[in-house]
Protein backbone atom coordinates (compact mmCIF):
# COMPACT_ATOMS: atom_id res chain seq x y z
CA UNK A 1 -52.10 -73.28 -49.44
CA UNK A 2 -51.21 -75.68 -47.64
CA UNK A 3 -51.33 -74.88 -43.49
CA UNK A 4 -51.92 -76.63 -40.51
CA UNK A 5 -55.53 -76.97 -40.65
CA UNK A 6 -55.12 -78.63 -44.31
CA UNK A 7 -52.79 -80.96 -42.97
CA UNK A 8 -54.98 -81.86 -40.27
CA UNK A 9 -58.14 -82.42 -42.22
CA UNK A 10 -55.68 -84.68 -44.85
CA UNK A 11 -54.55 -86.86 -41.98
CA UNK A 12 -58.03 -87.38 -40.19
CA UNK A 13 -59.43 -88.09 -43.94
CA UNK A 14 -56.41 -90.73 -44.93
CA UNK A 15 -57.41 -91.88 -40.78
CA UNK A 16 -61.34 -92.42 -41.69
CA UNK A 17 -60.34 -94.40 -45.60
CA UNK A 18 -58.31 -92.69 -47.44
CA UNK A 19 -60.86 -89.94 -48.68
CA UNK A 20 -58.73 -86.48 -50.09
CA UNK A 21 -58.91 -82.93 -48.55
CA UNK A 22 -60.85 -81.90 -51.09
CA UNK A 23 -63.77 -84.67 -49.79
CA UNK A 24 -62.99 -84.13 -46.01
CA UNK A 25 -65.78 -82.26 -43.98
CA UNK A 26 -65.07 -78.86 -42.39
CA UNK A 27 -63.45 -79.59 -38.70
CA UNK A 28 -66.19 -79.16 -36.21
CA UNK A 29 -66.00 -76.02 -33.98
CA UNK A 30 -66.34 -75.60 -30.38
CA UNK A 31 -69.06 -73.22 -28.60
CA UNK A 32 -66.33 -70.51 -29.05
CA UNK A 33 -66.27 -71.24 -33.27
CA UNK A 34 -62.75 -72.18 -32.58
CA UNK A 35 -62.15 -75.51 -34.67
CA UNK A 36 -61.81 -78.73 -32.72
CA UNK A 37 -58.74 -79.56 -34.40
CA UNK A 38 -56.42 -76.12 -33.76
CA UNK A 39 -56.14 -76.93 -30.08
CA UNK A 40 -54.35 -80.41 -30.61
CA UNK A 41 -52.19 -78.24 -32.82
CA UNK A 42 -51.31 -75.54 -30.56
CA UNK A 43 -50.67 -77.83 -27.81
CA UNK A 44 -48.65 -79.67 -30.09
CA UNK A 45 -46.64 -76.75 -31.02
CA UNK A 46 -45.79 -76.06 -27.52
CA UNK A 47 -44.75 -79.76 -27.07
CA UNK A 48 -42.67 -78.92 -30.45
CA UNK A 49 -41.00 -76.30 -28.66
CA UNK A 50 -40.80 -77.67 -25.35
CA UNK A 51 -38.98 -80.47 -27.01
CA UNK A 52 -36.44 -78.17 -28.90
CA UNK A 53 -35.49 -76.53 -25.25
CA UNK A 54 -34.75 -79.61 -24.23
CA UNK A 55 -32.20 -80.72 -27.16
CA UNK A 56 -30.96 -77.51 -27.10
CA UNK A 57 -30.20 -77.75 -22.86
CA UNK A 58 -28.94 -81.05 -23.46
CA UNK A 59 -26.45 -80.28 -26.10
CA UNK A 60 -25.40 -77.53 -23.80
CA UNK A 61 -24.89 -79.64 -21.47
CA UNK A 62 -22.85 -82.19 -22.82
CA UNK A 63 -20.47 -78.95 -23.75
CA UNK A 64 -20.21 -78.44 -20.34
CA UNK A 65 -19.76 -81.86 -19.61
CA UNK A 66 -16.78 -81.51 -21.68
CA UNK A 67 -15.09 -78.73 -20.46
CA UNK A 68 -15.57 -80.04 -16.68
CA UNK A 69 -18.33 -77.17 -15.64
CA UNK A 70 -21.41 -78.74 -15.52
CA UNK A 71 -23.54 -78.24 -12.59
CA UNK A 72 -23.76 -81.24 -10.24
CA UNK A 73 -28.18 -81.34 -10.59
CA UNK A 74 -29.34 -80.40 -14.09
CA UNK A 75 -32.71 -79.07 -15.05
CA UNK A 76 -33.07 -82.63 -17.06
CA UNK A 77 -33.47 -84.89 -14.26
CA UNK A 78 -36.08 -82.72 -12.71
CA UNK A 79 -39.44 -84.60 -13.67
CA UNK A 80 -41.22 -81.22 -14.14
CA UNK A 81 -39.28 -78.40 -15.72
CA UNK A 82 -41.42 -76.00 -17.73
CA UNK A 83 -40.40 -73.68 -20.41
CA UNK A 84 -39.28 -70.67 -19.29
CA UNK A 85 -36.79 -72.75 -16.30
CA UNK A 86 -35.16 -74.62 -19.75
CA UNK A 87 -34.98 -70.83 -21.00
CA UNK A 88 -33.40 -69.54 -17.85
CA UNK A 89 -31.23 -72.97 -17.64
CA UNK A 90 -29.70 -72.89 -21.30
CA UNK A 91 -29.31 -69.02 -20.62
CA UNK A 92 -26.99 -70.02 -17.14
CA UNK A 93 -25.73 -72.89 -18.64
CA UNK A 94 -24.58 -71.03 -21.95
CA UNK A 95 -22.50 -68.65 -19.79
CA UNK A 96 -20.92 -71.32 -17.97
CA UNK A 97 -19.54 -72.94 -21.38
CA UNK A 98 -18.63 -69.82 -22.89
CA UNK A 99 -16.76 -68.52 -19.23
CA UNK A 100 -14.94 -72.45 -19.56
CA UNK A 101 -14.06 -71.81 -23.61
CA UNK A 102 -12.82 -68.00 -22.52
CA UNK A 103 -10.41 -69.88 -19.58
CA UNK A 104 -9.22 -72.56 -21.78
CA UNK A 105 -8.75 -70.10 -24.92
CA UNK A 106 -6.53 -68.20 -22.02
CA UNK A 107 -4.42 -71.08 -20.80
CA UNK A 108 -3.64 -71.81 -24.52
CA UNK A 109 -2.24 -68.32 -25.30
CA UNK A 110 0.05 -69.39 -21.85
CA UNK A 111 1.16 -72.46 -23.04
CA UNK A 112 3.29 -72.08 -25.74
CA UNK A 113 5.68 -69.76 -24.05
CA UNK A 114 5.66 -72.46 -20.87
CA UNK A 115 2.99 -70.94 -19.16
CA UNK A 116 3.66 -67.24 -19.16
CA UNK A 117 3.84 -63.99 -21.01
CA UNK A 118 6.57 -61.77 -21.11
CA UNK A 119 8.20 -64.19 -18.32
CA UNK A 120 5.38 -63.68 -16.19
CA UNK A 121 2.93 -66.65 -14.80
CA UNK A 122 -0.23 -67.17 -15.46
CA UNK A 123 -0.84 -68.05 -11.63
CA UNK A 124 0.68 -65.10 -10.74
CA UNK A 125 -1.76 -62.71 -13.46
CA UNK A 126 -4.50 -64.81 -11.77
CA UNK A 127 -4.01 -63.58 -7.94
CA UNK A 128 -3.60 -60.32 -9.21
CA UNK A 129 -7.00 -60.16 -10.66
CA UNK A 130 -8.77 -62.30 -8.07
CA UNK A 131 -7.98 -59.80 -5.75
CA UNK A 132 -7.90 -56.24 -8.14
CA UNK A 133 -11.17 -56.91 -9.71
CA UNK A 134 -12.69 -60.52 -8.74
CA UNK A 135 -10.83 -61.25 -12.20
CA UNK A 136 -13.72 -59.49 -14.39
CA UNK A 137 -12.54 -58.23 -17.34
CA UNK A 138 -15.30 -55.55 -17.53
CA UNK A 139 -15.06 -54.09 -13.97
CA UNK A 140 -14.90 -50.46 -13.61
CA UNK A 141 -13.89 -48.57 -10.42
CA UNK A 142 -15.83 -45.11 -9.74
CA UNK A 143 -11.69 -43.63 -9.09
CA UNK A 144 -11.03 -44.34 -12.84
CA UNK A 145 -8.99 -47.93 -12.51
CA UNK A 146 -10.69 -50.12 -15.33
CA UNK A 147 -10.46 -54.03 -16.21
CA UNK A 148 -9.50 -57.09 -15.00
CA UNK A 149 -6.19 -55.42 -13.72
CA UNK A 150 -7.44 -52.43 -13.06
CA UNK A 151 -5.94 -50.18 -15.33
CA UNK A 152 -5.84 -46.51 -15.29
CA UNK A 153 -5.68 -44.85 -18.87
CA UNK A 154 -2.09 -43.32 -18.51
CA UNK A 155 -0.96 -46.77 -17.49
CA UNK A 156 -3.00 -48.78 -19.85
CA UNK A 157 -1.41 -46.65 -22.93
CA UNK A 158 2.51 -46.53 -21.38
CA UNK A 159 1.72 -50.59 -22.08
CA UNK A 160 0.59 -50.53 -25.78
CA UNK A 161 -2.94 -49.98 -24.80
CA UNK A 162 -6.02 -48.06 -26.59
CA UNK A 163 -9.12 -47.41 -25.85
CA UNK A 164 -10.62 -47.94 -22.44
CA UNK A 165 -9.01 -51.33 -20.85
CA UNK A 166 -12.76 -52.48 -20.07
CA UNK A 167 -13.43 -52.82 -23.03
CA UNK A 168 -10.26 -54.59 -24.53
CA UNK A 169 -10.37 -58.69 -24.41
CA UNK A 170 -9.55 -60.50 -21.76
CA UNK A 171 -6.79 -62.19 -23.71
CA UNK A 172 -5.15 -58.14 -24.26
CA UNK A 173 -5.72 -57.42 -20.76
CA UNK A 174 -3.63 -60.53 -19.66
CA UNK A 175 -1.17 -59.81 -22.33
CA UNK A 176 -0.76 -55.79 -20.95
CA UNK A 177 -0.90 -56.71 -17.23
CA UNK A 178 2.36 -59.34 -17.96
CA UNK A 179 3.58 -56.65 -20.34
CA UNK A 180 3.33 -53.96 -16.87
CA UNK A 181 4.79 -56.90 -14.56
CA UNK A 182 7.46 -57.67 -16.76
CA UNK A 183 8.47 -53.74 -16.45
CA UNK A 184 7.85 -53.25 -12.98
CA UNK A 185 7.21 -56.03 -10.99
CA UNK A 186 4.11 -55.78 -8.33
CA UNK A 187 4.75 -52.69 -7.70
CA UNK A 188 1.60 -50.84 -9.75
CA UNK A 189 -0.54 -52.94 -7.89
CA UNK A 190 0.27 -52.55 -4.53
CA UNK A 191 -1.81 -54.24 -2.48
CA UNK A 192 -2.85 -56.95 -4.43
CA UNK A 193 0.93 -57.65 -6.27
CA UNK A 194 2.35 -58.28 -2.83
């Protein structure tokens, strides 16, 4: 089998003359019996690792880059940065590319009918769910309004709607709030259509 610790002991042999594995000594051991040579290898497994967080943040990164949302400091050009920060970083930073994919995925369905649905604007859809649910298409209100728009169910369904609103895509959401407006103007949302 060949493991670590074989690998090891064939690259300090080939080091010391070319001897084989087969001819190479046992690694020495510590006071602990733990061999000598497994803590090079388990530091350079976290290095390994370390290293991998670091492509994976920076390929992240230059996503984000892309799609204009990267944050202005970046856990990169901090000297230090240990593991779990990279974790928590490409974790944040993950969201933010996927939130900038969802928008531009949204503006595209907008475009080809000149920036609107069912005659309405996408500017317009936007203030309505800035202000109806801080424009989070999973928001839920304790009175039984649900979505991005804020749907109740009888409302939701007179629009083509199934299931719970919350739960639908953003993109269906959009379409069914434009589909509503279209209907009746800013009238279902009352405070926040005016």
């Amino acid at each position: 089998m060949f493991n670590r610790r074989n690998f090891a002991i064939l690259a300090c042999a080939t080091a010391l003359g070319g001897a084989t594995a087969a001819q190479a000594a046992p690694a020495p051991t510590d006071a602990d019996g733990l061999e000598l040579i497994q803590r090079p290898a388990a530091k350079f497994d976290r290095s390994l690792e370390a290293a991998a967080l670091r492509v994976r943040y920076d390929l992240l990164l230059e996503q984000a880059r892309k799609l204009d949302t990267a944050p202005e400091n970046h856990l990169l050009e901090q000297n230090v940065t240990t593991e779990p920060e990279l974790r928590d970083g490409i974790r944040s930073l993950g969201k933010r590319v996927e939130g900038a994919r969802a928008e531009r995925r949204r503006e595209a369905a907008f475009a080809p009918a000149g920036g609107s649905i069912e005659g309405v604007s996408l500017a317009t859809l936007n203030a309505i769910a800035a202000c109806e649910s801080g424009g989070d298409p999973t928001a839920v209100n304790a009175a039984g309004y649900y979505g991005k728009y804020q749907f109740d169910m009888g409302t939701w369904a007179s629009v083509g709607g199934s299931g719970n609103p919350a739960e639908a895509s953003e993109a269906e959401q959009d379409y069914r709030a434009a589909v509503l407006y279209s209907r009746a103007g800013a009238s279902p949302w009352p405070v926040c259509g005016a």
